[in-house]
N, C-alpha and C. Protein backbone atom coordinates (compact mmCIF):
# COMPACT_ATOMS: atom_id res chain seq x y z
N UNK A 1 -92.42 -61.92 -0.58
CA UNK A 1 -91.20 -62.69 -0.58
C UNK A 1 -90.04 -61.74 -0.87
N UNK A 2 -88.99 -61.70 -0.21
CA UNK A 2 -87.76 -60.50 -0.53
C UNK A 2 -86.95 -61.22 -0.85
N UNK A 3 -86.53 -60.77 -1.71
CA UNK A 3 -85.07 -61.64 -3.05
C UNK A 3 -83.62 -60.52 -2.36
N UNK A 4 -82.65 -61.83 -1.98
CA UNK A 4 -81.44 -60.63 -1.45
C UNK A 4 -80.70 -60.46 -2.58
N UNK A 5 -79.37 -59.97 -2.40
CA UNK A 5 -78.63 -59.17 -2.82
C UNK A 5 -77.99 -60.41 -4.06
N UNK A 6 -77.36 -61.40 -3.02
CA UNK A 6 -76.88 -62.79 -3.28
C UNK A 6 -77.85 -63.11 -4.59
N UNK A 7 -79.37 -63.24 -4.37
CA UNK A 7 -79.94 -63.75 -5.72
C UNK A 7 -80.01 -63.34 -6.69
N UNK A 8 -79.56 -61.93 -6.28
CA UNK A 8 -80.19 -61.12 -7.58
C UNK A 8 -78.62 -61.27 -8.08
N UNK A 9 -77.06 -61.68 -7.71
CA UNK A 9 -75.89 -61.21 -8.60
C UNK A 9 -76.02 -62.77 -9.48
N UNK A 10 -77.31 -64.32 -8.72
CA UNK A 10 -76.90 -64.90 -9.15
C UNK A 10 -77.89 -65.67 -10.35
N UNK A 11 -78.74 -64.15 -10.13
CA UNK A 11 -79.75 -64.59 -11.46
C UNK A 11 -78.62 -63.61 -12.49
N UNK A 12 -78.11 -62.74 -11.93
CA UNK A 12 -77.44 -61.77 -13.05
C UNK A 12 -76.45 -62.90 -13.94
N UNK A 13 -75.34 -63.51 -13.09
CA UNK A 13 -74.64 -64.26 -13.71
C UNK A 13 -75.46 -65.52 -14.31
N UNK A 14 -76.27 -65.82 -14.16
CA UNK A 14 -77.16 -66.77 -15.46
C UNK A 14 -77.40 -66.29 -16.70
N UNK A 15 -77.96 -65.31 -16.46
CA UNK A 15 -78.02 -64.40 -17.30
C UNK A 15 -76.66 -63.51 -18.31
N UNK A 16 -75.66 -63.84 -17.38
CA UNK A 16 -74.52 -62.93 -18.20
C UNK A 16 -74.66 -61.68 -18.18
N UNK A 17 -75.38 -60.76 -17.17
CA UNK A 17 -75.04 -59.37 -17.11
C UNK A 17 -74.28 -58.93 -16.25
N UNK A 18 -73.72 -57.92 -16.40
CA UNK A 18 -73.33 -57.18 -15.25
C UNK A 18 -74.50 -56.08 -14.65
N UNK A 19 -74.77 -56.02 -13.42
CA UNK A 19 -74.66 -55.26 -12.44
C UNK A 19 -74.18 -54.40 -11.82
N UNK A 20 -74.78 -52.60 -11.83
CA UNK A 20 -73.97 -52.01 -10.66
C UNK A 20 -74.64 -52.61 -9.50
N UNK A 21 -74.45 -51.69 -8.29
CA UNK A 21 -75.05 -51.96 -6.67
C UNK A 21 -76.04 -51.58 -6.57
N UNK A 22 -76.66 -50.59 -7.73
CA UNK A 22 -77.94 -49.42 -7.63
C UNK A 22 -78.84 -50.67 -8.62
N UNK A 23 -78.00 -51.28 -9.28
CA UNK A 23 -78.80 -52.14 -10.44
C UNK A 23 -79.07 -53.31 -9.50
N UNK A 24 -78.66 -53.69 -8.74
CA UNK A 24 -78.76 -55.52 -7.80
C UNK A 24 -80.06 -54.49 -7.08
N UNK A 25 -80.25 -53.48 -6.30
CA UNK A 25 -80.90 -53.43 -5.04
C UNK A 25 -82.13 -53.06 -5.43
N UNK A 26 -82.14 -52.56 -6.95
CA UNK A 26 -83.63 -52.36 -7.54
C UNK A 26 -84.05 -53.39 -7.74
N UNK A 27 -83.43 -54.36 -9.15
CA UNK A 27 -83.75 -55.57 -9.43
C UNK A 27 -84.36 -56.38 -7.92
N UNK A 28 -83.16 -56.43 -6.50
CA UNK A 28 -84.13 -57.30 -5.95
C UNK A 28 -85.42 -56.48 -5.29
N UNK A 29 -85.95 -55.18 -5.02
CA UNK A 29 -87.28 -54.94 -4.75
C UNK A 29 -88.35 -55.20 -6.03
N UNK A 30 -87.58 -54.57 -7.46
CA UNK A 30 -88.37 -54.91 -8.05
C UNK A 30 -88.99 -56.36 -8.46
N UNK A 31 -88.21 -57.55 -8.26
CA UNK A 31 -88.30 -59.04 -8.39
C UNK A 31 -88.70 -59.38 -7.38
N UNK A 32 -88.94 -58.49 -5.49
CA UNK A 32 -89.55 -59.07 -5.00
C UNK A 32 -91.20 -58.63 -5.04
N UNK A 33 -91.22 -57.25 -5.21
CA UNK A 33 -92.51 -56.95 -6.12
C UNK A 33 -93.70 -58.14 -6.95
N UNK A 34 -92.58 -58.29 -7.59
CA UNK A 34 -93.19 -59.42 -9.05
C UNK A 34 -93.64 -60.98 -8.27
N UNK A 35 -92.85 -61.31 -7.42
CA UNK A 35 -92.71 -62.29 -6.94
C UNK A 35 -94.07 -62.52 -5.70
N UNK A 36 -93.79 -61.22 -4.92
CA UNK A 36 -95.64 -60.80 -3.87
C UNK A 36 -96.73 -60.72 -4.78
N UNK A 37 -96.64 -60.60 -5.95
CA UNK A 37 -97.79 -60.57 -6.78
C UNK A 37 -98.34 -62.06 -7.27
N UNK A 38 -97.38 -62.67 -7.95
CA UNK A 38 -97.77 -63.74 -7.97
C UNK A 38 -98.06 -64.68 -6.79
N UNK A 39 -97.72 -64.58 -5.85
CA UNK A 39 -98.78 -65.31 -4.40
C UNK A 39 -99.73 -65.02 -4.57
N UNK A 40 -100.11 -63.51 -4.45
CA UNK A 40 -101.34 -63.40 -4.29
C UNK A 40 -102.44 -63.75 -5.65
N UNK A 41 -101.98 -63.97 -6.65
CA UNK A 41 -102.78 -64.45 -7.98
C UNK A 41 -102.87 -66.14 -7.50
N UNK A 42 -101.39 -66.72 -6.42
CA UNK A 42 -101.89 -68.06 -6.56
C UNK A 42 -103.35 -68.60 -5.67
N UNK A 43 -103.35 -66.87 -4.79
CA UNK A 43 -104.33 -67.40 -3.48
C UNK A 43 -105.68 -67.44 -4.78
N UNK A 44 -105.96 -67.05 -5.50
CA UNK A 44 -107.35 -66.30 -6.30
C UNK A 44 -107.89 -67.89 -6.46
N UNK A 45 -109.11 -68.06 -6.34
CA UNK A 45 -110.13 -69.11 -6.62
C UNK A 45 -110.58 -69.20 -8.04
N UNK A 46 -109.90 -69.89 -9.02
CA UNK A 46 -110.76 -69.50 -10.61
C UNK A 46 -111.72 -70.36 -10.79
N UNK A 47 -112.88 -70.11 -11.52
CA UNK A 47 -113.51 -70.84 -11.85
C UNK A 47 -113.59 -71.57 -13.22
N UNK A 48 -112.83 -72.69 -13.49
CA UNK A 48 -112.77 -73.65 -14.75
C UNK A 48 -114.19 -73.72 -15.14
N UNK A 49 -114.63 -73.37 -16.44
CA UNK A 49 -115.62 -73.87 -17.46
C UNK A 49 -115.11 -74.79 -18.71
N UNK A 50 -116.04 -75.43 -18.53
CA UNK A 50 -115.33 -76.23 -19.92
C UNK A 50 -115.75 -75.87 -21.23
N UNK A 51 -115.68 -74.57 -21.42
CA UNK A 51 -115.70 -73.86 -22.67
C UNK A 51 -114.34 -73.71 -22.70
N UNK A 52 -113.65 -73.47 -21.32
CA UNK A 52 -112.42 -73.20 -21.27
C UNK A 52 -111.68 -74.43 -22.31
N UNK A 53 -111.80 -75.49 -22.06
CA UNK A 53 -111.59 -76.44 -22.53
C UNK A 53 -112.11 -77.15 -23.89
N UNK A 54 -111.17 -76.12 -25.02
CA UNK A 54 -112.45 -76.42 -26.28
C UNK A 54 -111.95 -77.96 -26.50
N UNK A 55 -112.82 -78.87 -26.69
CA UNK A 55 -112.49 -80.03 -27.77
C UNK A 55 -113.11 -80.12 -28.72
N UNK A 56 -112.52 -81.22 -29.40
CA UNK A 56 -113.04 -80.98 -31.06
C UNK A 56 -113.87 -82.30 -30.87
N UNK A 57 -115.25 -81.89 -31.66
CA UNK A 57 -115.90 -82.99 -31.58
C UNK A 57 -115.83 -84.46 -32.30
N UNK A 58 -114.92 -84.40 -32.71
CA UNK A 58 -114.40 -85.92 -33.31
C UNK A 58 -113.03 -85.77 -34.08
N UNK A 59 -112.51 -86.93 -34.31
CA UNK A 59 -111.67 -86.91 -35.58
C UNK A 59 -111.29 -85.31 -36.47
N UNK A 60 -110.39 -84.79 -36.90
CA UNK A 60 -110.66 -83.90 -37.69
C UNK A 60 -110.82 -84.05 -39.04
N UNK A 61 -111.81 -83.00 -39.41
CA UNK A 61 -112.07 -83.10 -40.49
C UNK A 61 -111.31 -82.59 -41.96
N UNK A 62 -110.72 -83.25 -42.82
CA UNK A 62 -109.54 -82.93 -43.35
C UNK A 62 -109.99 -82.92 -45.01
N UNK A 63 -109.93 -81.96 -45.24
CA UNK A 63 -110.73 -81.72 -47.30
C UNK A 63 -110.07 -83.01 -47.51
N UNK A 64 -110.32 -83.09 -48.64
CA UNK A 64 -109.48 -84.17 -49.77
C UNK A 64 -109.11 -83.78 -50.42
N UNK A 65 -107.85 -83.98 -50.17
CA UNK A 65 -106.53 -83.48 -51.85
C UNK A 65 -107.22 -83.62 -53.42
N UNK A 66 -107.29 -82.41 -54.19
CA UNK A 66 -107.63 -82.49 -54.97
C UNK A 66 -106.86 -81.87 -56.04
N UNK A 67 -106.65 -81.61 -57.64
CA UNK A 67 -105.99 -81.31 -58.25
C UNK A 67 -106.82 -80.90 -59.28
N UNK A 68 -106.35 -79.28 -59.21
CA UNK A 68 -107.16 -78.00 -59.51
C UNK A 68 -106.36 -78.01 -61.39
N UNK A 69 -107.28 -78.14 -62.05
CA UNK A 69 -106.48 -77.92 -63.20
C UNK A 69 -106.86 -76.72 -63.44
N UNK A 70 -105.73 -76.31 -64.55
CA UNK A 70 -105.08 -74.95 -64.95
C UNK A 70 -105.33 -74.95 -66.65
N UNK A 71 -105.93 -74.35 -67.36
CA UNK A 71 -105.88 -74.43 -68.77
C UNK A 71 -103.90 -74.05 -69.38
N UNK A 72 -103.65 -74.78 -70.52
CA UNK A 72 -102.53 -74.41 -70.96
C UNK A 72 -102.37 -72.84 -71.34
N UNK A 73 -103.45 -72.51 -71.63
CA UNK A 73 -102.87 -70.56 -71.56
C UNK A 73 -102.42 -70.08 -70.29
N UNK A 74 -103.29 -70.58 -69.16
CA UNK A 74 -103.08 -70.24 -68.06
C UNK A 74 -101.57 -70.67 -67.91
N UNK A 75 -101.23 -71.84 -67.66
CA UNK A 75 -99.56 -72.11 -67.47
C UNK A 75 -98.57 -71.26 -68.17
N UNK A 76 -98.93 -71.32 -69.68
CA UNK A 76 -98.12 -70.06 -71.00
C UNK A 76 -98.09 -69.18 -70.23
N UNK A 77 -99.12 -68.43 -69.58
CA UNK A 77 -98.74 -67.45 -69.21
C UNK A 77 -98.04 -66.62 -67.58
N UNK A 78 -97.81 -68.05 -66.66
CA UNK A 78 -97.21 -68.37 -65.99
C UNK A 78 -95.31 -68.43 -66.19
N UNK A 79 -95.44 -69.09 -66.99
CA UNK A 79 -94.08 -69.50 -67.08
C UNK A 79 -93.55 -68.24 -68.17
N UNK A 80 -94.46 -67.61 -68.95
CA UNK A 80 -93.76 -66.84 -69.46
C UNK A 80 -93.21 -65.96 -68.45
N UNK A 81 -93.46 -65.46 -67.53
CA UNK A 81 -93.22 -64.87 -66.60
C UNK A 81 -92.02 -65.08 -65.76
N UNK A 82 -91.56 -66.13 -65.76
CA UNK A 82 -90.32 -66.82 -65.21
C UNK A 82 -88.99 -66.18 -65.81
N UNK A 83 -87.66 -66.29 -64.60
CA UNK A 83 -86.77 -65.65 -65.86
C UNK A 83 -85.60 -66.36 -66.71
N UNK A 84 -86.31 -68.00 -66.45
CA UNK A 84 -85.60 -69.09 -66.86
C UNK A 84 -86.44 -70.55 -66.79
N UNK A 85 -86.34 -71.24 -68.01
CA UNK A 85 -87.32 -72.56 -67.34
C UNK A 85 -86.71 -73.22 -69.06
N UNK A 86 -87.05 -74.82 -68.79
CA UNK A 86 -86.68 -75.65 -69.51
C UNK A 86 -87.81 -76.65 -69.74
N UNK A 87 -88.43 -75.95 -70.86
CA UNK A 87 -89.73 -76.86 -71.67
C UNK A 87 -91.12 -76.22 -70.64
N UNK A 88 -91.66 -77.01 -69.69
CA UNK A 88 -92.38 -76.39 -69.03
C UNK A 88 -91.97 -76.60 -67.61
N UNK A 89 -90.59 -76.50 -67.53
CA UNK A 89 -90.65 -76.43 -65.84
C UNK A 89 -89.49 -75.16 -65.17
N UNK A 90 -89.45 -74.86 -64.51
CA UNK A 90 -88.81 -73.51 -64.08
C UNK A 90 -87.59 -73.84 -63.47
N UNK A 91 -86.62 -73.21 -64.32
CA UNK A 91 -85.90 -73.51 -63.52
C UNK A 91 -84.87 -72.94 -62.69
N UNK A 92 -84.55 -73.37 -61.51
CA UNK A 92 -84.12 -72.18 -60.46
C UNK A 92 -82.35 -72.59 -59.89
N UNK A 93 -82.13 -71.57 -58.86
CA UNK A 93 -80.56 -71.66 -58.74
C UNK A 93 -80.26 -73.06 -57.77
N UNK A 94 -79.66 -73.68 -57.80
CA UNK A 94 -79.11 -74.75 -57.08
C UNK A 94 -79.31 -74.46 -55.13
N UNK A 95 -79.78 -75.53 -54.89
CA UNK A 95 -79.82 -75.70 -53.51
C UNK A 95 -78.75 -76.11 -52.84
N UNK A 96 -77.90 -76.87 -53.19
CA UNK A 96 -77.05 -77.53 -52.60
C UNK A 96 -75.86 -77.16 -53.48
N UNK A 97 -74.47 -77.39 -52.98
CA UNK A 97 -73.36 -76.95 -54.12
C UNK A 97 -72.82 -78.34 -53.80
């Protein structure tokens, strides 16, 4: 397929570039290049497996929320670590003004 001169200034201006004359006449061999290639990938016969096609064999399967406790040294020594907090919760710079 050969891309003219015309397509290639008016993929350029979609694009917002400029173009020299040496830049349009490559772009269109090289885009018609790209363009003969993909025909010929559309002629190719593939063969679909349905491995290709993974599905999941049911419903997914989703843990259950659970709540991991932490001994109070463990937290002490969490929050000591912080470089600001109020009682036991941390506290940080404002999100919103």
């Amino acid at each position: 397929m050969s891309i003219t001169l015309t397509e290639v200034e008016h993929l350029a201006k979609l694009a917002r570039i400029n173009l020299s004359g040496a830049e349009k006449e490559k772009y269109a061999k090289d885009l018609s290049a790209i363009l003969d290639y993909v025909k010929q990938l559309q002629q190719v016969k593939s063969v679909q497996r349905a491995v290709d096609r993974a599905e999941a064999p049911g419903p997914s399967q989703w843990r259950a929320d659970a709540v991991i406790g932490t001994s109070t040294a463990e937290q002490e020594e969490l929050l000591s670590q912080v470089p600001e907090r109020s009682d036991r919760l941390v506290k940080t710079k404002p999100v919103f003004k």
